[in-house]
N, C-alpha and C. Protein backbone atom coordinates (compact mmCIF):
# COMPACT_ATOMS: atom_id res chain seq x y z
N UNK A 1 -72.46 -36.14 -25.17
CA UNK A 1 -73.32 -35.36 -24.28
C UNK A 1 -74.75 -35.90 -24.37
N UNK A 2 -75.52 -36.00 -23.06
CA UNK A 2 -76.71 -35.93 -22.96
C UNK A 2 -77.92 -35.27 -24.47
N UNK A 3 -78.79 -35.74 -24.58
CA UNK A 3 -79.40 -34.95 -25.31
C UNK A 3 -80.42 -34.57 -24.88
N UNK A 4 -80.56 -33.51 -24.77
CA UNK A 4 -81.77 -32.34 -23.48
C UNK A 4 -82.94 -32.22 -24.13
N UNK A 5 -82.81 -32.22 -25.57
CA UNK A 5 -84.96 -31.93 -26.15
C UNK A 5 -85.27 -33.17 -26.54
N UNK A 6 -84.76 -34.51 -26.28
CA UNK A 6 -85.47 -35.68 -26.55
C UNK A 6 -86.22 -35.91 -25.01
N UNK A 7 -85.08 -35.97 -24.71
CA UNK A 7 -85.42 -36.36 -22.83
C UNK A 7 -86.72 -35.14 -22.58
N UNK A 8 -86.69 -33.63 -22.42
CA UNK A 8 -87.60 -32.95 -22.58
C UNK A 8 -88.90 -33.21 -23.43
N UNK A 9 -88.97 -33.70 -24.25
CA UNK A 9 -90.10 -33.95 -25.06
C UNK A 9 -90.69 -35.06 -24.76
N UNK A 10 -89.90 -36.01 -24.43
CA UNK A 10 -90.37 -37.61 -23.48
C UNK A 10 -91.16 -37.18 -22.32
N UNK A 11 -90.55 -36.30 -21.83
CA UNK A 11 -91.29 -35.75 -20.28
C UNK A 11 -92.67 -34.73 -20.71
N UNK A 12 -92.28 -34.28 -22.12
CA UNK A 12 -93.59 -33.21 -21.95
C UNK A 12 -94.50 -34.43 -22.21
N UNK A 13 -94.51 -35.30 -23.39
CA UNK A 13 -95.61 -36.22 -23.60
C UNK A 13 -96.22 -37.07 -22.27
N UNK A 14 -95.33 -37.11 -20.92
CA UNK A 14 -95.90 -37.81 -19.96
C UNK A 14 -96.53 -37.34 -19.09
N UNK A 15 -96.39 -35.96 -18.84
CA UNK A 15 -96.75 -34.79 -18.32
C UNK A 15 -98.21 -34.60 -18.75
N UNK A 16 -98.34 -34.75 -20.20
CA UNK A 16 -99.97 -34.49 -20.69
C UNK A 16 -100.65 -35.49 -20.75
N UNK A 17 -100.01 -36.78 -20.79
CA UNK A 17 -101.09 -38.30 -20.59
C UNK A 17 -101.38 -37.71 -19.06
N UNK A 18 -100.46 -38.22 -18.05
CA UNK A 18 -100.64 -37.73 -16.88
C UNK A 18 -102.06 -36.58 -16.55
N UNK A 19 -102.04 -35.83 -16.84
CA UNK A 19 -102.93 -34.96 -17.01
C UNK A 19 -104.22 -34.85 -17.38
N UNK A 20 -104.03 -35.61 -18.40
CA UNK A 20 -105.27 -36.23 -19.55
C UNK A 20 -106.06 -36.94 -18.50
N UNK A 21 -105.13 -37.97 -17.52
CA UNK A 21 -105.37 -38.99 -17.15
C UNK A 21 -106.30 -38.48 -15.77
N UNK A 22 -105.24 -37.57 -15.31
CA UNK A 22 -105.91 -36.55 -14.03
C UNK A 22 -107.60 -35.96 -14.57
N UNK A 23 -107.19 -35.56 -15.26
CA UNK A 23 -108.02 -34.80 -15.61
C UNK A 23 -109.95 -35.61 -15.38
N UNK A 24 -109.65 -36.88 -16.22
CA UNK A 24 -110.40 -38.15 -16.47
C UNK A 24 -111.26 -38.24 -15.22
N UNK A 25 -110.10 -38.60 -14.09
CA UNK A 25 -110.33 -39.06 -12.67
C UNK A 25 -111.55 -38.13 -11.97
N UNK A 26 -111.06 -36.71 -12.36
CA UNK A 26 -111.97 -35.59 -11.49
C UNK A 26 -113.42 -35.61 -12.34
N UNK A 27 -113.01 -35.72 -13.37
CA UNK A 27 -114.69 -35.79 -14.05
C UNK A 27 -115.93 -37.18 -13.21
N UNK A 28 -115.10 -38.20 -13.15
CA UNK A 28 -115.54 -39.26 -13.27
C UNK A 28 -115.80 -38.75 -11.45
N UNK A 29 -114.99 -38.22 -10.97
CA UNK A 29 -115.29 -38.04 -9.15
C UNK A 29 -116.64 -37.04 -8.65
N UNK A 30 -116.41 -36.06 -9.82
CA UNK A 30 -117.97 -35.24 -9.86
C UNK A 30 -118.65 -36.08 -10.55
N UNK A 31 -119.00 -37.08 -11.20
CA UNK A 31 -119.84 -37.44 -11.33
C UNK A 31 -120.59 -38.44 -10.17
N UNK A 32 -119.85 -39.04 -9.97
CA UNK A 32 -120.31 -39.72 -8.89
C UNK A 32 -120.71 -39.05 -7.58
N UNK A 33 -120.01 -37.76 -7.63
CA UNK A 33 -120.41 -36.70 -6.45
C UNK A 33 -121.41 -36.92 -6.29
N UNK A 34 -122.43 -36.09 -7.55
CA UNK A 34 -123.40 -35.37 -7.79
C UNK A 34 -124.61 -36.71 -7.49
N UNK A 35 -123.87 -37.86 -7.04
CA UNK A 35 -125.85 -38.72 -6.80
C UNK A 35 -125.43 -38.69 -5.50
N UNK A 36 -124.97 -38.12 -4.72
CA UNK A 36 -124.49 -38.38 -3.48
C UNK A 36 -125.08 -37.25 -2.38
N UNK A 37 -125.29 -37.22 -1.04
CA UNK A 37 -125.40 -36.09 -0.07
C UNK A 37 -124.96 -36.53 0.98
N UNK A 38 -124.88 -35.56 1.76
CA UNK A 38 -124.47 -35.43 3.24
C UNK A 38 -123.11 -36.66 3.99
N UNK A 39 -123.14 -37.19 4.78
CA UNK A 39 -122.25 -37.83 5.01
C UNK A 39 -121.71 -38.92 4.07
N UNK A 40 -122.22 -39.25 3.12
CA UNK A 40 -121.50 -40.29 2.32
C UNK A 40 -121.04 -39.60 1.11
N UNK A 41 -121.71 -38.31 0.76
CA UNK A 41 -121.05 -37.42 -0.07
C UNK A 41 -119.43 -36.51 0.83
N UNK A 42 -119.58 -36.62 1.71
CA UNK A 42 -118.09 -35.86 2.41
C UNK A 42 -117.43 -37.27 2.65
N UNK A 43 -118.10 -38.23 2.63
CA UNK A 43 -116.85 -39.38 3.17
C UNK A 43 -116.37 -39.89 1.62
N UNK A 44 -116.99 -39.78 0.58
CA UNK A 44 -116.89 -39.74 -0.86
C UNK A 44 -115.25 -38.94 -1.20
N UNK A 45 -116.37 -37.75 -0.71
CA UNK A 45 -114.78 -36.54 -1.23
C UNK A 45 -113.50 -36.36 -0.44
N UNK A 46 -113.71 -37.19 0.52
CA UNK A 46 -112.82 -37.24 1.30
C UNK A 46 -111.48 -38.50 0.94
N UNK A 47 -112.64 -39.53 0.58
CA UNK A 47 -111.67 -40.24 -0.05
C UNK A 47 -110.62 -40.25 -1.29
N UNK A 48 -111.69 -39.33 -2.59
CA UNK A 48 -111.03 -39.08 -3.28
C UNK A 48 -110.00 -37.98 -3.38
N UNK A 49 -109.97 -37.05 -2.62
CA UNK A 49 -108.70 -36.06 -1.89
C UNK A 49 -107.77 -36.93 -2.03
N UNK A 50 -108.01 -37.84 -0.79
CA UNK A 50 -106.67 -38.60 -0.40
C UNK A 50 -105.92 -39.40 -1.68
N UNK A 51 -107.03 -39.74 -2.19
CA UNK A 51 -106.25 -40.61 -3.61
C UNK A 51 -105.96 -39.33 -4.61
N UNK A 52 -105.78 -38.32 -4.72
CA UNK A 52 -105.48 -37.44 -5.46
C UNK A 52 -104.63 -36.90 -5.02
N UNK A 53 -104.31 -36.63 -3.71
CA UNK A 53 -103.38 -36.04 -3.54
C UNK A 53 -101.90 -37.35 -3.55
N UNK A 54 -102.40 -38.44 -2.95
CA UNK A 54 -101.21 -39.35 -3.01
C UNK A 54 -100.85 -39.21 -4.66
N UNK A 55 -102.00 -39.61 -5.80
CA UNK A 55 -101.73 -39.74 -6.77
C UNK A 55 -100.02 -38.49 -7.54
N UNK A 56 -100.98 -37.37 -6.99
CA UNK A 56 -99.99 -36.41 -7.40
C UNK A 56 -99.00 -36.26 -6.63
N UNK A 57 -98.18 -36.79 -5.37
CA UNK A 57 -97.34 -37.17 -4.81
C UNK A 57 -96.40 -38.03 -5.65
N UNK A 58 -97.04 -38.69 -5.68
CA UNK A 58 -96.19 -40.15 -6.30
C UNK A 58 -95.28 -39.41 -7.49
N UNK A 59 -96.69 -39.05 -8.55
CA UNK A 59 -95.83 -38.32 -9.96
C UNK A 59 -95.11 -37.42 -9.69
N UNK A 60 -94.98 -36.30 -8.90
CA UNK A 60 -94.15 -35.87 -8.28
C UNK A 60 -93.13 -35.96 -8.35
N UNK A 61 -92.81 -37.24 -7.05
CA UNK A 61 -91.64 -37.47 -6.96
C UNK A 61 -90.96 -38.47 -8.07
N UNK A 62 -91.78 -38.92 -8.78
CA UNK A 62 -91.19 -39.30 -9.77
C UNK A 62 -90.40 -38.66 -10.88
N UNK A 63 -91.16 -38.14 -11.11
CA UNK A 63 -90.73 -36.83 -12.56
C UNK A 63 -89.78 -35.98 -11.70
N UNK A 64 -89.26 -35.85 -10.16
CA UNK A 64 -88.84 -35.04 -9.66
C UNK A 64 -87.08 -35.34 -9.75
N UNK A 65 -87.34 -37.35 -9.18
CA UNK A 65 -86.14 -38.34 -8.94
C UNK A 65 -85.40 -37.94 -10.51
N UNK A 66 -86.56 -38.55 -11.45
CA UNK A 66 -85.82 -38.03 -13.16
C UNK A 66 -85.06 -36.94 -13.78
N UNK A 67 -85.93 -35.75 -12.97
CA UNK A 67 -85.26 -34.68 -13.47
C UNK A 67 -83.39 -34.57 -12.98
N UNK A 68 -83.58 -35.17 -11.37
CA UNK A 68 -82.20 -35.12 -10.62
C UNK A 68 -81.42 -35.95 -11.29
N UNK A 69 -81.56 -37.40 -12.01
CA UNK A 69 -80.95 -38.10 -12.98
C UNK A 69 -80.41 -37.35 -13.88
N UNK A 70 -81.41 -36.99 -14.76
CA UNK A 70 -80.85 -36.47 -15.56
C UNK A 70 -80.22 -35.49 -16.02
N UNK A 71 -80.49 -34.32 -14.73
CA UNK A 71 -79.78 -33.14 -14.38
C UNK A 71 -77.92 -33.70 -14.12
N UNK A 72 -77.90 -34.79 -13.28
CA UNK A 72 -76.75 -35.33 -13.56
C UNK A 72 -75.91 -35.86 -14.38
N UNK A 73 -76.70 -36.46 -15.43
CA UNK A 73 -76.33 -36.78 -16.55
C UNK A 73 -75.42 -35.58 -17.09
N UNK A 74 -76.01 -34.39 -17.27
CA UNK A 74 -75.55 -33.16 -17.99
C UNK A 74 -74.26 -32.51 -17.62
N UNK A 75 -74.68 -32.63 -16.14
CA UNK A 75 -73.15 -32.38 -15.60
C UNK A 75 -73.48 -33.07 -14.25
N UNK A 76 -72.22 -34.03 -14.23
CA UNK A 76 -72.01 -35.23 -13.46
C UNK A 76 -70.84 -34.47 -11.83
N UNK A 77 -71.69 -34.63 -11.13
CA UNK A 77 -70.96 -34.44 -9.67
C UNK A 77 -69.37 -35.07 -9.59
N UNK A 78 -68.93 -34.48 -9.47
CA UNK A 78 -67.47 -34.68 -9.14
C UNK A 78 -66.58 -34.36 -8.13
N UNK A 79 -65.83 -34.96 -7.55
CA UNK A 79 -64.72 -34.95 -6.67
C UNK A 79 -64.00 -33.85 -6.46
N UNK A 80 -63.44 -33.16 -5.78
CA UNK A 80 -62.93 -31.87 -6.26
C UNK A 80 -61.89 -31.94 -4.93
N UNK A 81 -60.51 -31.58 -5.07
CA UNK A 81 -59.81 -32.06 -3.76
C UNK A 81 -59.03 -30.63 -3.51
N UNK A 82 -59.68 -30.05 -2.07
CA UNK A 82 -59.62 -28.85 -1.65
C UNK A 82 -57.79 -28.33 -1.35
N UNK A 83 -57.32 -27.38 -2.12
CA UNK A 83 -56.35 -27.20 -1.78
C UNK A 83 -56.07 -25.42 -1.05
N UNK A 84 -55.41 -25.25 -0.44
CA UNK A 84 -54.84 -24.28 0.95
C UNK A 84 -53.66 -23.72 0.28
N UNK A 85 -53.49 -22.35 0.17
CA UNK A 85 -52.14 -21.37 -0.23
C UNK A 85 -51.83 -21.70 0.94
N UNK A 86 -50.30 -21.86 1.07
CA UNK A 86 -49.76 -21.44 2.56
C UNK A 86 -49.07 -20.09 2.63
């Protein structure tokens, strides 16, 4: 059988770099905000939206594809051949 709290614990540790990492990005985006105004400050934040939101897209679907892996792993889809009382 699968083993469920290694795989879980692999994912929590990537989950909090991830995070760590997020986290990093937004500091570093207010900072650069803050020398900024008016149109190059909204075309600023505008950009970084977009790269934040793709960013968290991506991981998403990543950690999302994994979980469906490995959800299969645990119990594996199978064939099942429909049978009819007559």
């Amino acid at each position: 059988m699968h083993d469920c709290s290694s795989w879980q614990e692999g994912h929590d540790r990537i989950y909090l770099i991830e995070l760590s990492n997020f986290k990093a990005n937004l500091a570093q985006s207010d900072k650069v905000a803050k020398t900024l105004s008016g149109d190059k400050l909204t075309a600023y934040l505008t950009e970084q939206n977009q790269k934040n939101a793709d960013y968290a897209q991506k991981k998403w679907q990543t950690m999302n594809n994994s979980l469906i892996v490995h959800s299969n792993k645990l119990a594996p889809v199978t064939k099942s051949k429909l049978t009819f009382n007559k």
